[in-house]
Protein backbone atom coordinates (compact mmCIF):
# COMPACT_ATOMS: atom_id res chain seq x y z
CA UNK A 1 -86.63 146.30 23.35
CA UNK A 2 -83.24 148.37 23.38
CA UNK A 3 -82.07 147.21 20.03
CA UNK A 4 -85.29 147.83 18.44
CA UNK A 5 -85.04 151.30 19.64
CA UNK A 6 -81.49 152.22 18.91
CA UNK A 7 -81.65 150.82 15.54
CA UNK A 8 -85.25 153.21 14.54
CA UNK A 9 -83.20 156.32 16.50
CA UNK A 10 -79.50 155.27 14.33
CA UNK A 11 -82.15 154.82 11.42
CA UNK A 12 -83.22 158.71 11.93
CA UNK A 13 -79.97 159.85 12.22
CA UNK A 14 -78.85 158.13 9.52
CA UNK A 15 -81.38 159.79 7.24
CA UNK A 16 -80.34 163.64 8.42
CA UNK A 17 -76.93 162.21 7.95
CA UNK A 18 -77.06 161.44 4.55
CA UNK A 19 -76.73 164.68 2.60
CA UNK A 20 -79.10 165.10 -0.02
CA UNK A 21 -82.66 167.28 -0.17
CA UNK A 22 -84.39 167.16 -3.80
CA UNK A 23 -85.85 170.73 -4.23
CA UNK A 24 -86.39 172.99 -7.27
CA UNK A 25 -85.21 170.27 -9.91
CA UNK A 26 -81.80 170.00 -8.32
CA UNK A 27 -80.18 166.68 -9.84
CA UNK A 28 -80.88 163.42 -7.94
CA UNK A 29 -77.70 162.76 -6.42
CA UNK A 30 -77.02 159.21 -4.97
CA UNK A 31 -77.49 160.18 -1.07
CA UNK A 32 -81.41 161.51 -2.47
CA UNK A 33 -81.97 157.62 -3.27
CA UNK A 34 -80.04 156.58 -0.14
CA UNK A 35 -82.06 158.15 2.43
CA UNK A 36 -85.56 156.72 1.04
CA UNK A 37 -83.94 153.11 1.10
CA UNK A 38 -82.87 153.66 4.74
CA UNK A 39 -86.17 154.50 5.92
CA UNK A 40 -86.98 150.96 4.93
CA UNK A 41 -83.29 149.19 5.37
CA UNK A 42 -82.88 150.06 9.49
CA UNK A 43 -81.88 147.35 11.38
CA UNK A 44 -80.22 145.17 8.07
CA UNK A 45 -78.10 148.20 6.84
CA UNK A 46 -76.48 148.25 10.49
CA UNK A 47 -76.11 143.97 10.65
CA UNK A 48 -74.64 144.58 7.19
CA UNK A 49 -72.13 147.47 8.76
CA UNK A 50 -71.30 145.37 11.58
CA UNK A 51 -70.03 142.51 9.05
CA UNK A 52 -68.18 144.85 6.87
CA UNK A 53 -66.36 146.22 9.81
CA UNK A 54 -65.22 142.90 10.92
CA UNK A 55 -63.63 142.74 7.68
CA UNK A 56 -61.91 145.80 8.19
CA UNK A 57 -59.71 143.94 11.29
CA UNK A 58 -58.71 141.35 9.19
CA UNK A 59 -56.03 144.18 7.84
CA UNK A 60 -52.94 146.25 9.65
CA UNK A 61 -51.38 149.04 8.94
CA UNK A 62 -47.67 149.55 9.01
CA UNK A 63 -46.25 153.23 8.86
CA UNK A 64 -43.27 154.83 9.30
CA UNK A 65 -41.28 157.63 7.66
CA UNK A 66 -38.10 158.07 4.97
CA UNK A 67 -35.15 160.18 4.91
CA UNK A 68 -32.80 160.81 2.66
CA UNK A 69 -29.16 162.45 2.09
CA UNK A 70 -29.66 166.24 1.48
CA UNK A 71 -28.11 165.77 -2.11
CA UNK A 72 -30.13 163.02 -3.62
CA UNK A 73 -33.36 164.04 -5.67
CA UNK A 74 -36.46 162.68 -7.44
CA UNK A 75 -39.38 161.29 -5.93
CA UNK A 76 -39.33 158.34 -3.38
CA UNK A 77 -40.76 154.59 -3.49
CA UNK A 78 -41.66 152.75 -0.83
CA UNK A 79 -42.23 148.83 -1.30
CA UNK A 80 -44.40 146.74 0.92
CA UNK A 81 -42.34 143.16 0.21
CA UNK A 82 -43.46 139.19 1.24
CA UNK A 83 -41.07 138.60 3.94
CA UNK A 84 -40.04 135.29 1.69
CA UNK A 85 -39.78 135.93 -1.89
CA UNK A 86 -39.81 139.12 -1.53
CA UNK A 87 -42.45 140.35 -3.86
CA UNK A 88 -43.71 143.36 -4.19
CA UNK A 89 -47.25 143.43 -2.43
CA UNK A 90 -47.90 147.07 -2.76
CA UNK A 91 -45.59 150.77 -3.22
CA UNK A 92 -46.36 154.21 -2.03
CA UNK A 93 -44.90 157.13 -3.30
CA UNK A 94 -43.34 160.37 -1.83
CA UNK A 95 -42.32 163.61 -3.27
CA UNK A 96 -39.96 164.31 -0.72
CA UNK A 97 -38.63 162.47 2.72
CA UNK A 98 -41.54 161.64 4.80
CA UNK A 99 -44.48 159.69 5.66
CA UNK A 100 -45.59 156.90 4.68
CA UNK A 101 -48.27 154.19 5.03
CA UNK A 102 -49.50 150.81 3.70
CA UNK A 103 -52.79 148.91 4.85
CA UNK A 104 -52.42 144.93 4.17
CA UNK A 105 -53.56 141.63 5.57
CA UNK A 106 -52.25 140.32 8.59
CA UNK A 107 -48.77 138.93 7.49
CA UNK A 108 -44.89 139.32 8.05
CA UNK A 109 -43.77 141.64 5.34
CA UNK A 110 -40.21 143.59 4.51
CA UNK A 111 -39.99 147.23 3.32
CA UNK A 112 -37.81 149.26 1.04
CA UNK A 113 -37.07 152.24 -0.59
CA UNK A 114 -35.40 154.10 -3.28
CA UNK A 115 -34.99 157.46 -4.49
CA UNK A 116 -36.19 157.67 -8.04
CA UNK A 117 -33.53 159.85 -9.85
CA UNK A 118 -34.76 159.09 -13.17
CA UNK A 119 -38.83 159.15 -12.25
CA UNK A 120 -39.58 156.12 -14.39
CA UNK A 121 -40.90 154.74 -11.12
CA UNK A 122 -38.56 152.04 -11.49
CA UNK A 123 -35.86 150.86 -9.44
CA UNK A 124 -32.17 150.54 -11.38
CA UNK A 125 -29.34 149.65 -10.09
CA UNK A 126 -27.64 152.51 -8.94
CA UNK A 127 -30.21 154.64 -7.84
CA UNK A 128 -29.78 155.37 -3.39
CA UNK A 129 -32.13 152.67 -2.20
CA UNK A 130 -32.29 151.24 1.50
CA UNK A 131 -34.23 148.15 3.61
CA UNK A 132 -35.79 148.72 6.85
CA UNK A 133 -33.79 147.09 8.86
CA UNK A 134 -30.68 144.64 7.37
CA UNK A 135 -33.72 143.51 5.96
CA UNK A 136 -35.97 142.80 8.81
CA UNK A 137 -38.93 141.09 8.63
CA UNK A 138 -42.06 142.93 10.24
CA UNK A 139 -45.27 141.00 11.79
CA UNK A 140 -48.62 142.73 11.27
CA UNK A 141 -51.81 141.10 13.36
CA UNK A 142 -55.35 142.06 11.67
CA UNK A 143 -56.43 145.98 13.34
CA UNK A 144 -53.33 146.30 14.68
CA UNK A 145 -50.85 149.43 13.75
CA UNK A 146 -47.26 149.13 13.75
CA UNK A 147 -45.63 152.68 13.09
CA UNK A 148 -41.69 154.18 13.61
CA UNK A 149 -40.64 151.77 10.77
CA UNK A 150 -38.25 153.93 9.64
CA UNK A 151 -36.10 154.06 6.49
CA UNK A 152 -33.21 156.23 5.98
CA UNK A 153 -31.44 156.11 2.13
CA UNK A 154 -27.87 156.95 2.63
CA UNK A 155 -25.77 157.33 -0.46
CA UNK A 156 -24.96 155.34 -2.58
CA UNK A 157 -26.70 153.15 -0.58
CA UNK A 158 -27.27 149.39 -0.84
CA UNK A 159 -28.48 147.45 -3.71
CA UNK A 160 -31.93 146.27 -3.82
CA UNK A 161 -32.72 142.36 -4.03
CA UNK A 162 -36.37 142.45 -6.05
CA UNK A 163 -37.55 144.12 -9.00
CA UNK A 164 -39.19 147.80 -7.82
CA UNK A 165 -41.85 149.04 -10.35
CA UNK A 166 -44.54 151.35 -9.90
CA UNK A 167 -46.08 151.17 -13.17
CA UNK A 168 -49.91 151.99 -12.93
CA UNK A 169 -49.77 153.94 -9.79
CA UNK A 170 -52.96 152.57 -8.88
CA UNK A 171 -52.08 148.65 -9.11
CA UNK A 172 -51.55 146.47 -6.06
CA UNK A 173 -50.36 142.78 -6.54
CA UNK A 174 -52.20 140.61 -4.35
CA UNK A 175 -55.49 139.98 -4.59
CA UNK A 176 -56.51 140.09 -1.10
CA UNK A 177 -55.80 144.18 -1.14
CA UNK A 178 -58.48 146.24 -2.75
CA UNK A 179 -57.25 147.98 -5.35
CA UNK A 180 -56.33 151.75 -6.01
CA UNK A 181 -57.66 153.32 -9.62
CA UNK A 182 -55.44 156.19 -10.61
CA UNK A 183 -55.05 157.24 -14.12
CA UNK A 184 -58.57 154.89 -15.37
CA UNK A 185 -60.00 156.35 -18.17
CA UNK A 186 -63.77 156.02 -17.47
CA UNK A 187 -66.99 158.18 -18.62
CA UNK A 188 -69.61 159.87 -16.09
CA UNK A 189 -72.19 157.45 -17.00
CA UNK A 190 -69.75 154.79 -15.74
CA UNK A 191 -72.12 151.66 -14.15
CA UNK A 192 -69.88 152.33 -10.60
CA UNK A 193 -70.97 155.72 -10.45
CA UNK A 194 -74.76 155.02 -9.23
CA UNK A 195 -76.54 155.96 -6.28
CA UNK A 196 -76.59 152.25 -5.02
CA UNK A 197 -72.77 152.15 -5.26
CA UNK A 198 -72.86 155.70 -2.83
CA UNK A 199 -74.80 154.30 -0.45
CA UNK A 200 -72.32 150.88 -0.47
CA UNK A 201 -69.74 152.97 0.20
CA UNK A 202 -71.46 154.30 3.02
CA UNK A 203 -72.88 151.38 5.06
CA UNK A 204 -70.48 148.84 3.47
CA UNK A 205 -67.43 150.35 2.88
CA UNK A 206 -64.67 147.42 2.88
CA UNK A 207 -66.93 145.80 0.17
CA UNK A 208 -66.84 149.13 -1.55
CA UNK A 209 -63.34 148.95 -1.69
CA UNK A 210 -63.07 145.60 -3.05
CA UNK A 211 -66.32 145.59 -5.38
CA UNK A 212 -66.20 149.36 -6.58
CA UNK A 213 -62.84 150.64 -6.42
CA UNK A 214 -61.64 153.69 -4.75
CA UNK A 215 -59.34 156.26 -6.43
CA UNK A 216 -59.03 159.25 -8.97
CA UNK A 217 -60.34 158.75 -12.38
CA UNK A 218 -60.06 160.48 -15.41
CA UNK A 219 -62.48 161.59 -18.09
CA UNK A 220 -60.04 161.93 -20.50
CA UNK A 221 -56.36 161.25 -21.60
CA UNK A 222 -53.70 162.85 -19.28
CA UNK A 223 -52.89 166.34 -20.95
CA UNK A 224 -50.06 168.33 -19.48
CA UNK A 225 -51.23 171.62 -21.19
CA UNK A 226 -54.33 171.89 -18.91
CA UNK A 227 -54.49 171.89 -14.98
CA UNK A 228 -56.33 169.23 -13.25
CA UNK A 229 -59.56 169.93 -11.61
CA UNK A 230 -60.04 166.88 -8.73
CA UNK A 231 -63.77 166.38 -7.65
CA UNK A 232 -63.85 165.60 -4.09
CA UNK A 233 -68.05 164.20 -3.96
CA UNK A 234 -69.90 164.01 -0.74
CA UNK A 235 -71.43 161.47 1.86
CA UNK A 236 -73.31 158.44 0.14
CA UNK A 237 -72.24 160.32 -3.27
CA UNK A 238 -70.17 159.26 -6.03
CA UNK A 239 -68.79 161.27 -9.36
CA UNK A 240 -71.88 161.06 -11.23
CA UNK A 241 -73.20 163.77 -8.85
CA UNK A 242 -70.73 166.38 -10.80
CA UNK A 243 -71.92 166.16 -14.31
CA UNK A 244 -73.62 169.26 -14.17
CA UNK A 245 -70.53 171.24 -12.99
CA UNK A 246 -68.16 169.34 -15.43
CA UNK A 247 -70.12 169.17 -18.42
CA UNK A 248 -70.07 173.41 -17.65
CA UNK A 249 -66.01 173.13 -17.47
CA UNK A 250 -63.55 174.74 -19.88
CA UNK A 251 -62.36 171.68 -21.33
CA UNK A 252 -59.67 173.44 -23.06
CA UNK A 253 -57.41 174.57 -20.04
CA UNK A 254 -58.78 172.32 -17.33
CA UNK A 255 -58.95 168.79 -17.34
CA UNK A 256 -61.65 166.75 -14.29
CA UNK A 257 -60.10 164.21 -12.16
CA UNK A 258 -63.03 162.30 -9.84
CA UNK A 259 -62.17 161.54 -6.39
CA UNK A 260 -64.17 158.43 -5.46
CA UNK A 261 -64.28 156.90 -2.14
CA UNK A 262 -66.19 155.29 0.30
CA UNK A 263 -67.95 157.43 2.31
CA UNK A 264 -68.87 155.38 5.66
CA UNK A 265 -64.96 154.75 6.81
CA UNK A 266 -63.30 157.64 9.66
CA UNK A 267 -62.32 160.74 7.45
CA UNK A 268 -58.82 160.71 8.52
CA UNK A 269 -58.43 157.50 7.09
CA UNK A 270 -60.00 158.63 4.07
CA UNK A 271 -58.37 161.83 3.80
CA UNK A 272 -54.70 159.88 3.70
CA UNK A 273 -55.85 157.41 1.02
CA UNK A 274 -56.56 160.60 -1.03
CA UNK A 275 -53.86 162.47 -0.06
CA UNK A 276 -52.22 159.05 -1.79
CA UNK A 277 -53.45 159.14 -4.89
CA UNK A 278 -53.09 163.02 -5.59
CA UNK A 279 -49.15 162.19 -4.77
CA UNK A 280 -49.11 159.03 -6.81
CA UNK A 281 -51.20 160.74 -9.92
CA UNK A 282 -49.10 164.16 -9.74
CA UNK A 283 -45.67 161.80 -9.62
CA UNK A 284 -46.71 159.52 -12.23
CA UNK A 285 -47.76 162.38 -14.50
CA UNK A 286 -45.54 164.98 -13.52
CA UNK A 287 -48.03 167.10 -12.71
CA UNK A 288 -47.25 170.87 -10.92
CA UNK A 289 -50.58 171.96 -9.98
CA UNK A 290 -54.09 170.19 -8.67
CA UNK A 291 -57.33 172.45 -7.80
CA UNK A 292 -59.32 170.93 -5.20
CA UNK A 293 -63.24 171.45 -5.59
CA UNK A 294 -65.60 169.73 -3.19
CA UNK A 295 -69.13 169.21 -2.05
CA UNK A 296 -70.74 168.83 1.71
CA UNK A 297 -68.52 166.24 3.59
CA UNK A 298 -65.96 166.13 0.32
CA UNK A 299 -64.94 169.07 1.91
CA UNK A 300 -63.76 168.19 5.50
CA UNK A 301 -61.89 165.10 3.65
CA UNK A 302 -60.40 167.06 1.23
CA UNK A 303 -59.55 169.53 4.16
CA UNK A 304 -57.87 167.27 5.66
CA UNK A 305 -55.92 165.47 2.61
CA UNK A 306 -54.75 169.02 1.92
CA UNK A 307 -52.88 169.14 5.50
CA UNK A 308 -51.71 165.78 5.12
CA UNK A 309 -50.06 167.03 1.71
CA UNK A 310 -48.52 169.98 2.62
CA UNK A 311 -47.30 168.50 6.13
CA UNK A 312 -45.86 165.46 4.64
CA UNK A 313 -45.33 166.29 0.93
CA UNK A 314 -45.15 169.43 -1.49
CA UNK A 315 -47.86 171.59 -0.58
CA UNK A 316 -47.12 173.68 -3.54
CA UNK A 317 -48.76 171.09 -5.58
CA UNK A 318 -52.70 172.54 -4.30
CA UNK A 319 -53.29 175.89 -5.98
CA UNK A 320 -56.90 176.39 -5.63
CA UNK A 321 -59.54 174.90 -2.90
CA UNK A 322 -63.18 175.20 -3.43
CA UNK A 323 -66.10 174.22 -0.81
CA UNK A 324 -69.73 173.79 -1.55
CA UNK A 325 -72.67 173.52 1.05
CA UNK A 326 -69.32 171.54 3.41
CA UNK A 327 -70.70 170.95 6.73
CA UNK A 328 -67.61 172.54 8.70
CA UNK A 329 -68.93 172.21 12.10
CA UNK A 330 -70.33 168.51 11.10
CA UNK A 331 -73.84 167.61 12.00
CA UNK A 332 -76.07 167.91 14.95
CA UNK A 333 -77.37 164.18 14.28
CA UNK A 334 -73.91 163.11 14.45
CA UNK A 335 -73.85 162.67 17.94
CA UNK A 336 -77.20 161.25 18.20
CA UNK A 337 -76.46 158.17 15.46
CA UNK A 338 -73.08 157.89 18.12
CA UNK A 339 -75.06 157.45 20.99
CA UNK A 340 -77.49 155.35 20.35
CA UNK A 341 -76.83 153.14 16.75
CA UNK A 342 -76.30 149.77 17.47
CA UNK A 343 -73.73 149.64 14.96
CA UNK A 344 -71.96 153.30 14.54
CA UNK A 345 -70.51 154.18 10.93
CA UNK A 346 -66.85 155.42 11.50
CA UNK A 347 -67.86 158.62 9.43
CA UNK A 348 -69.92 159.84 12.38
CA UNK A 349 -67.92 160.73 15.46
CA UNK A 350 -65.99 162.98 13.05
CA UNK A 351 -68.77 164.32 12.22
CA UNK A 352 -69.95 165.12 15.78
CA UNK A 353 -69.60 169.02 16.53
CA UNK A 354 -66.95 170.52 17.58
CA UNK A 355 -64.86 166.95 17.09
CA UNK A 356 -61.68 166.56 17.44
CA UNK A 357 -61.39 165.93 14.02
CA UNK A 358 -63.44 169.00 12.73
CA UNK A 359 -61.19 171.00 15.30
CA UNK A 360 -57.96 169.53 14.03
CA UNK A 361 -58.57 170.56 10.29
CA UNK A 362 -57.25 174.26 11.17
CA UNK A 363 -54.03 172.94 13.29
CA UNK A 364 -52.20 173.43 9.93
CA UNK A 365 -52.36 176.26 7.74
CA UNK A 366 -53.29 175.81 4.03
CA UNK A 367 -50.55 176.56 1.86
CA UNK A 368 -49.51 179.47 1.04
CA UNK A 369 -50.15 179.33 -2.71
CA UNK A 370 -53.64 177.70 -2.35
CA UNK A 371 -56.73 180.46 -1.25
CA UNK A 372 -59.71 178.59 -0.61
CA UNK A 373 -63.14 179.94 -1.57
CA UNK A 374 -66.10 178.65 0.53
CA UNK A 375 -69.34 178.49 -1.15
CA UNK A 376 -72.49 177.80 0.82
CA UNK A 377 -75.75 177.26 0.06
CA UNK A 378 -79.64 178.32 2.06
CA UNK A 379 -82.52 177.56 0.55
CA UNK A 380 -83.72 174.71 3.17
CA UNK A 381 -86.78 173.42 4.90
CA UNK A 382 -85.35 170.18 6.33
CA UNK A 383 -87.69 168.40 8.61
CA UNK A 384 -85.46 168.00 11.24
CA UNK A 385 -83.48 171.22 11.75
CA UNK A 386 -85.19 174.31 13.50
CA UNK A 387 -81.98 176.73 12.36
CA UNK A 388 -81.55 177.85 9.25
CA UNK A 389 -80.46 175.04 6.66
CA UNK A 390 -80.06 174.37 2.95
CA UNK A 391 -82.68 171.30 3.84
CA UNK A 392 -79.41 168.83 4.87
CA UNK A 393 -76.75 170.92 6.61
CA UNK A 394 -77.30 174.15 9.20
CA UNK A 395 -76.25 177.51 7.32
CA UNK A 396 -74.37 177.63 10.76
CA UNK A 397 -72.27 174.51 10.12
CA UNK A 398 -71.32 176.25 7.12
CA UNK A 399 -70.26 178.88 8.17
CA UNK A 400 -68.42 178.77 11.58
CA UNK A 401 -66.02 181.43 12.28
CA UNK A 402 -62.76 179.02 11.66
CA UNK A 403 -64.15 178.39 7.97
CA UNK A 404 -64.99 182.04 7.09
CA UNK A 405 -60.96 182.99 8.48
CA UNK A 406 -59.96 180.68 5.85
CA UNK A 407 -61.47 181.70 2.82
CA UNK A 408 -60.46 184.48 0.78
CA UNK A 409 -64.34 185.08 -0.11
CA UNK A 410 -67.69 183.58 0.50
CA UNK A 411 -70.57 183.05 -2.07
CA UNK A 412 -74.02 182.31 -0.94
CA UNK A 413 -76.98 180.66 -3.02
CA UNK A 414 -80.33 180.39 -2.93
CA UNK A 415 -80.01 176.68 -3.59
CA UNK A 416 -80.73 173.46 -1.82
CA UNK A 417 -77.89 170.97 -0.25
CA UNK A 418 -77.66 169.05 -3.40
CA UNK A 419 -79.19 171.76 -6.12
CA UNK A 420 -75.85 174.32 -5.63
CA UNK A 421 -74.44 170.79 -7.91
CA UNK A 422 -77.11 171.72 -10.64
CA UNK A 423 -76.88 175.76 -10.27
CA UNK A 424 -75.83 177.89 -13.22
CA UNK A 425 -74.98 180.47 -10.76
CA UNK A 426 -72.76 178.34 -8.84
CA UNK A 427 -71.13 177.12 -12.11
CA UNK A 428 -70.46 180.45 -13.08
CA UNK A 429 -68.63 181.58 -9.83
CA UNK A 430 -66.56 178.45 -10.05
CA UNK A 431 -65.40 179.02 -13.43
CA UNK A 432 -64.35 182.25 -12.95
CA UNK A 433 -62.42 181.15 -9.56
CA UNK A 434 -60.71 178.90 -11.89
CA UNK A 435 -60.09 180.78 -14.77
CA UNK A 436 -58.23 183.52 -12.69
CA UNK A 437 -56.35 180.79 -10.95
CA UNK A 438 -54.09 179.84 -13.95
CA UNK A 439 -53.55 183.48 -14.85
């Protein structure tokens, strides 16, 4: 039978897919657990995908971009609005005129802005503030798109009708959007951080958003003496996987931030909610500088949050990107699981090589005042690559010639995938990459 087959052959590539090989006492990472329980899960994990994709349509996404007079200053708010009311549904903030996005249920909505002179994230009175349209009311069907919805804040501008405040960055105010966590205080041995909850985010995604909660979290109190340090985690992973690497952090001048996301939705997609939250924590807290440190497909997302940063933002907020064992050339399985799952996870055509995607990650320079360092790993003997691998990922993928122009060094290990997380070597390296990097 054809479905039988496809789903044992999307199964398989599922498995090489999932990045995590358990060698040499490297810590158990969540995608370890996650490709034993898809050996048994098969055809259910894909029925599950399938339902939590149709969830995904129930939602649009309306986008546009803000300008501003030349002499105004201070960040920018954008307000997703009820077209009655209007409340606030949901805000997105800006460091400077440009892009913006909101996903919501299908619904009419309004949308504002204002330029925050005094950055309490408030809206007073006052401050250069503008509706799209006279206000116009916008109409939003479930996976459709609606972009151009433009905003431009003249000055003084016109005075807003409803009450404008960000407060937690992370909030949203109807409980039919999943929410955002910026700013949470949590520990590492948080009960979200598990291996189950990486491979939700992986073959149920839209329930991960809803049930887990995507964002940046923090370990500790906001500090503005010390430089965050944001964890970018990898395919079916989740910030657990770090504790090694933190717990070997100078706590003293950096302080971790932990990227968590689910893993299974398109990595553009992905890379723009976390290019989000980076803007929304760095505005809230006033923040000058964020190093970006990330493992396997962490990397191409992070990649690609970077270019959406410095393209539509400040990219002299990023002062420091770090890679380990990132797949920069993707995955041979990735076309395989395209061609012949029954259900396809929207992670994989990006991960296809040579994908547009993968391509498109070097169409915009890193910023000046960010080197990147790439650090790989080879010590491999996965079942089901012939080339050289760290058992997951082909040294190859690693190390294609687009990566290596990027990076102002490379560091190889004799580590496994997942046990470069758990190296003291590796710590080492990244420490001092750090430490020179607030010189």
């Amino acid at each position: 039978m054809p479905g039988r087959h496809a789903g044992r052959s999307g199964a398989a590539a599922a498995r090489r897919l999932v990045y995590g090989a358990h060698r040499r006492g490297a810590p158990r990472a969540g995608a370890v657990a996650l490709a034993a329980v898809l050996v048994l899960m098969g055809g259910c994990a894909f029925r599950r995908l399938r339902e939590d994709l149709e969830r995904l349509q129930t939602f649009g996404v309306l986008g546009g971009a803000v300008s501003r007079e030349p002499e105004d200053d201070g960040p920018i708010v954008v307000a997703l609005c009820t077209g009655t009311g209007p409340d606030v549904v949901d805000t997105f903030i800006l460091d400077r005129p440009g892009s913006y996005f909101f996903t919501a249920p299908a619904g009419t909505y309004r949308l504002a802005a204002f330029v925050d002179r005094n950055r309490d994230l408030a809206y007073e009175p006052g401050e250069p503030a503008a509706w799209y349209g006279a206000p116009t009311d916008v109409a939003v069907g479930g996976g459709r798109t609606i972009g151009h919805l433009d905003i431009h804040i003249g000055s003084p501008g016109v005075r807003l009708d409803v009450p404008i405040s960000v407060g937690n960055p992370g909030r949203r105010r109807a409980p039919e959007m999943p929410p955002m966590h910026v700013g949470e205080l949590v520990t590492l041995d948080d009960p979200r951080f598990t291996d189950a909850n990486g491979k939700r985010g992986l073959w149920q995604p839209v329930d991960f958003l809803f049930d887990v909660g995507a964002g940046i979290y923090f370990l500790e109190p906001f500090d503005a003496k010390k430089t965050p340090v944001l964890f970018v985690h990898g395919a079916g992973g989740h910030p657990g996987n770090w504790r090694y690497l933190v717990e070997h952090l100078d706590r003293t001048k950096f302080q971790p931030w932990l990227a968590y996301y689910p893993s299974g939705l398109a990595l553009p997609l992905t890379a723009r909610g976390m290019a989000r939250w980076t803007r929304a924590a760095a505005t809230h807290y006033g923040v000058k500088h964020v190093i970006i440190v990330a493992h396997s497909m962490g990397g191409l997302v992070s990649r690609a949050a970077i270019n959406e940063i410095t393209t539509h933002g400040d990219g002299t907020l990023l002062s420091l990107f770090v890679t380990l064992s990132t797949p920069w050339n993707g995955h041979p399985a990735a076309a395989r699981g395209v061609e012949q799952a029954p259900v396809v996870i929207p992670t994989w055509p990006d991960l296809v090589p040579d994908s547009p995607f993968l391509v498109g990650l070097y169409a915009t320079s890193l910023p000046p005042g960010c080197p990147y360092y790439l650090l790989f790993s080879y010590n491999g003997r996965s079942m089901f690559l012939r080339e050289p691998n760290d058992g997951v990922v082909p040294v190859a993928s690693e190390l294609p010639m687009r990566a290596q122009a990027a990076a102002v060094r490379m560091y190889g290990f004799d580590e496994s995938h997942v046990g470069i997380l758990g190296s003291e070597e590796a710590s080492r390296t990244l420490n001092a990459l750090l430490a020179a990097a607030v010189r």
